[in-house]
C-alpha atoms as a PDB file:
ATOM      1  CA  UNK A   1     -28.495 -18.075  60.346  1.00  0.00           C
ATOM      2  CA  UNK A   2     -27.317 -14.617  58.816  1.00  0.00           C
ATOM      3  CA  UNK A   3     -29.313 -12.464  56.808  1.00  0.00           C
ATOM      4  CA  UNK A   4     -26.768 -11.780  53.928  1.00  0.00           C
ATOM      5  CA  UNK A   5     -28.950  -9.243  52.229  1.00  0.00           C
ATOM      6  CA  UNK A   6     -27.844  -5.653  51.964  1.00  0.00           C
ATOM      7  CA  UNK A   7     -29.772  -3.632  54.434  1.00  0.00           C
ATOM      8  CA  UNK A   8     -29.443   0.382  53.842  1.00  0.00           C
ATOM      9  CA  UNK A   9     -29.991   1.143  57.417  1.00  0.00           C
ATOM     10  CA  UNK A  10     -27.257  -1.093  59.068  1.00  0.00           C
ATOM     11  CA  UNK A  11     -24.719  -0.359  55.884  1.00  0.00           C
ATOM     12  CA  UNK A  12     -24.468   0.534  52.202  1.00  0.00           C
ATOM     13  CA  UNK A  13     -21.424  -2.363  52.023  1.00  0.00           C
ATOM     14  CA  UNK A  14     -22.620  -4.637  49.387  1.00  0.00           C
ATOM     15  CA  UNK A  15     -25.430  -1.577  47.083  1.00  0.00           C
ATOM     16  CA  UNK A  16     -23.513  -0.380  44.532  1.00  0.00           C
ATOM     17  CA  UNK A  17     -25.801   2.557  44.682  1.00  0.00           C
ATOM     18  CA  UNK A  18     -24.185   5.229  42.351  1.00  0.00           C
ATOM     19  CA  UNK A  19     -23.831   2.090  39.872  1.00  0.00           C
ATOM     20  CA  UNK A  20     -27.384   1.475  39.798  1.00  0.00           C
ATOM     21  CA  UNK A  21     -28.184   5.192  39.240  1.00  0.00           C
ATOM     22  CA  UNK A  22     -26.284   5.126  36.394  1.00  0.00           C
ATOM     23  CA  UNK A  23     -27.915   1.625  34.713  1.00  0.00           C
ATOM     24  CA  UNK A  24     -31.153   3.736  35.920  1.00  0.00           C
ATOM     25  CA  UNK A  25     -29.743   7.162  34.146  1.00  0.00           C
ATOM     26  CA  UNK A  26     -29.136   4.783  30.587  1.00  0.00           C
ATOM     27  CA  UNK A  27     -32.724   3.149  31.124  1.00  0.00           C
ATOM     28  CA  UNK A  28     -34.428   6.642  31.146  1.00  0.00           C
ATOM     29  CA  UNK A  29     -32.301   8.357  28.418  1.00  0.00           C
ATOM     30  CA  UNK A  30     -33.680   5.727  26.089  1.00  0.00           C
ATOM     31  CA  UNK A  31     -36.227   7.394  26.739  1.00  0.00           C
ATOM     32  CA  UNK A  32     -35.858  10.818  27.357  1.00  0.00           C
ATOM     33  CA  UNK A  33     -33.077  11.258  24.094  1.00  0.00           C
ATOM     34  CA  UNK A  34     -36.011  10.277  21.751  1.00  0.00           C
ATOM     35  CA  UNK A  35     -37.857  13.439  20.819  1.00  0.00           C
ATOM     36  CA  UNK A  36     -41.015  11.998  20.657  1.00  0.00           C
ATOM     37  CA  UNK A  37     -41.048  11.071  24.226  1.00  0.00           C
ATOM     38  CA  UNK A  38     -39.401  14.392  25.757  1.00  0.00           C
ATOM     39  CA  UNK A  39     -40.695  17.500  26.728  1.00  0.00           C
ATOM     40  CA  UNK A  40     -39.420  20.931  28.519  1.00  0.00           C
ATOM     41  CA  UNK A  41     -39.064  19.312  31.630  1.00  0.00           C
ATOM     42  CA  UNK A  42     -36.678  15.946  30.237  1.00  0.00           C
ATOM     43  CA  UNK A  43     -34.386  18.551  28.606  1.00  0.00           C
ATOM     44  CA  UNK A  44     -34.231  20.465  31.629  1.00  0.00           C
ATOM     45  CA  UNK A  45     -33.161  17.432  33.089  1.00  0.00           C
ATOM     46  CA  UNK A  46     -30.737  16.277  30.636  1.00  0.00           C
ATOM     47  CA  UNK A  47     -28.939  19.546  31.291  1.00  0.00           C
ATOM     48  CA  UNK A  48     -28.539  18.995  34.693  1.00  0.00           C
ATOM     49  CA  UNK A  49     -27.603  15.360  33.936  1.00  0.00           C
ATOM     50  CA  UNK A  50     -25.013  17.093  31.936  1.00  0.00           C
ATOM     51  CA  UNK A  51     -23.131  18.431  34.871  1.00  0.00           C
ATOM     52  CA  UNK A  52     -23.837  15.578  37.127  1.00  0.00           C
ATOM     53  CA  UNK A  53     -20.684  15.341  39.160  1.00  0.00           C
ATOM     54  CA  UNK A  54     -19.367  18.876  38.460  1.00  0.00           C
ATOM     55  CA  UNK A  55     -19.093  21.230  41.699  1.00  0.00           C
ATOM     56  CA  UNK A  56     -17.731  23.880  39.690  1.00  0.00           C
ATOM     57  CA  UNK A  57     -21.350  23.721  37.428  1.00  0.00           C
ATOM     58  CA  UNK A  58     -23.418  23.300  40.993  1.00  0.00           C
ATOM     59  CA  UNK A  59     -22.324  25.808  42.788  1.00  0.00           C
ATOM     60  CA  UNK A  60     -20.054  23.596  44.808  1.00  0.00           C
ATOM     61  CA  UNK A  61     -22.478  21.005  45.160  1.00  0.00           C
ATOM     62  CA  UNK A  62     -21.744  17.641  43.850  1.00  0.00           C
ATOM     63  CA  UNK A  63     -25.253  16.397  42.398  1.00  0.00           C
ATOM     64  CA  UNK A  64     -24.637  13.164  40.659  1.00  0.00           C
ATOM     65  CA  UNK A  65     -27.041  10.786  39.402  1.00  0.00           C
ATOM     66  CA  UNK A  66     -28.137   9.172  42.641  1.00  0.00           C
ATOM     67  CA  UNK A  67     -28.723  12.481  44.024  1.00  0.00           C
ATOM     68  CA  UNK A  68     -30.851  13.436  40.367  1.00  0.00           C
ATOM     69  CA  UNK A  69     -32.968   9.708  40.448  1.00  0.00           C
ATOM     70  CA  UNK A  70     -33.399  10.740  44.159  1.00  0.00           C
ATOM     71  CA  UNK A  71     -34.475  14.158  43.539  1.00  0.00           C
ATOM     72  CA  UNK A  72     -36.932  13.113  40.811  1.00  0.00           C
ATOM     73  CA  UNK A  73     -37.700   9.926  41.771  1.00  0.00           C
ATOM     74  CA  UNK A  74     -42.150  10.505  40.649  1.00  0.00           C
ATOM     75  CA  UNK A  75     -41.581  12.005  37.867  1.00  0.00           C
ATOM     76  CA  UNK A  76     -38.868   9.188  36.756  1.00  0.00           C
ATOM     77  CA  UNK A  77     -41.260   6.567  37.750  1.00  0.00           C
ATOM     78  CA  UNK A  78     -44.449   8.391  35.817  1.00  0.00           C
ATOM     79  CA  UNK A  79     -42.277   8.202  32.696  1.00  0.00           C
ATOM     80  CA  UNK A  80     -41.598   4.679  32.989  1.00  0.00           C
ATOM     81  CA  UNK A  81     -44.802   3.941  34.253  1.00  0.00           C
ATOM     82  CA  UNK A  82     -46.088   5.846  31.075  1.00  0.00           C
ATOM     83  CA  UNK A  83     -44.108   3.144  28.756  1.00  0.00           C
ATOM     84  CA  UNK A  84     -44.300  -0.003  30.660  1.00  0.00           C
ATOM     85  CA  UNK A  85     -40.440  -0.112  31.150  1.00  0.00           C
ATOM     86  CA  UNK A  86     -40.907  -2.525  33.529  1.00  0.00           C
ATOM     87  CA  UNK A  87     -37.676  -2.979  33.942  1.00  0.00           C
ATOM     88  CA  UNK A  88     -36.628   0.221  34.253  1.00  0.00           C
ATOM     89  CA  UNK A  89     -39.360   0.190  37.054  1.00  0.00           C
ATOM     90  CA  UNK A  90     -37.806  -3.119  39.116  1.00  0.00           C
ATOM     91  CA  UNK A  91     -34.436  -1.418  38.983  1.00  0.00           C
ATOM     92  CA  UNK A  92     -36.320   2.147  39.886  1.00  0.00           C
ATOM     93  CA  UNK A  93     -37.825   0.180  42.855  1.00  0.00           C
ATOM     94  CA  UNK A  94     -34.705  -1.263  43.953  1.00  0.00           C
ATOM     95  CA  UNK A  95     -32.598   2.060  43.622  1.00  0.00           C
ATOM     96  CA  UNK A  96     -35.276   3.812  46.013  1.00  0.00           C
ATOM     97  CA  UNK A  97     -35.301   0.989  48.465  1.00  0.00           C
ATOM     98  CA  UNK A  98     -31.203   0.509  48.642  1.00  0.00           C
ATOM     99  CA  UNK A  99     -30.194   4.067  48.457  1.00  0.00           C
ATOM    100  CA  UNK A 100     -33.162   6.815  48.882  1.00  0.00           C
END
């Protein structure tokens, strides 16, 4: 019998990785875009979310949103943690397991 289930170490073929970061990204800008919820450090963030992808804005460095979710990956899970997003959490979980 074969175990079918992706397995980060062996290969990323079958984690759709920098599609997950992305769901994750939405998840936490539901939270983060409402101004009751933000602070200095979430619009820091949003401006580097803003650029996500952009070399010429990194200097040369491609940071996309995997690379953000990885970077951040406490303080993302504090927030959620904060408003029971569970499920913002599960997918949190899975991103960090699969691709961190």
């Amino acid at each position: 019998m074969t175990d079918t289930k992706p397995d980060r170490y062996v290969t990323f073929r079958g984690i759709d990785g920098d599609g997950n970061a992305r769901r994750l990204v939405a998840m936490l800008r539901r939270h983060i875009d409402d101004p009751a919820k933000s602070n200095p450090f979430w619009e820091k963030f949003k401006e580097k979310l803003a650029v996500a992808g952009l070399a010429e804005a990194n200097g040369g460095r491609v940071l996309d949103e995997l690379f953000l979710v990885h970077s951040y990956i406490n303080n993302i899970s504090e927030l959620f943690e904060e408003h029971d997003d569970r499920e913002a959490l599960a997918l949190l979980r899975q991103v960090e397991t699969e691709s961190c």
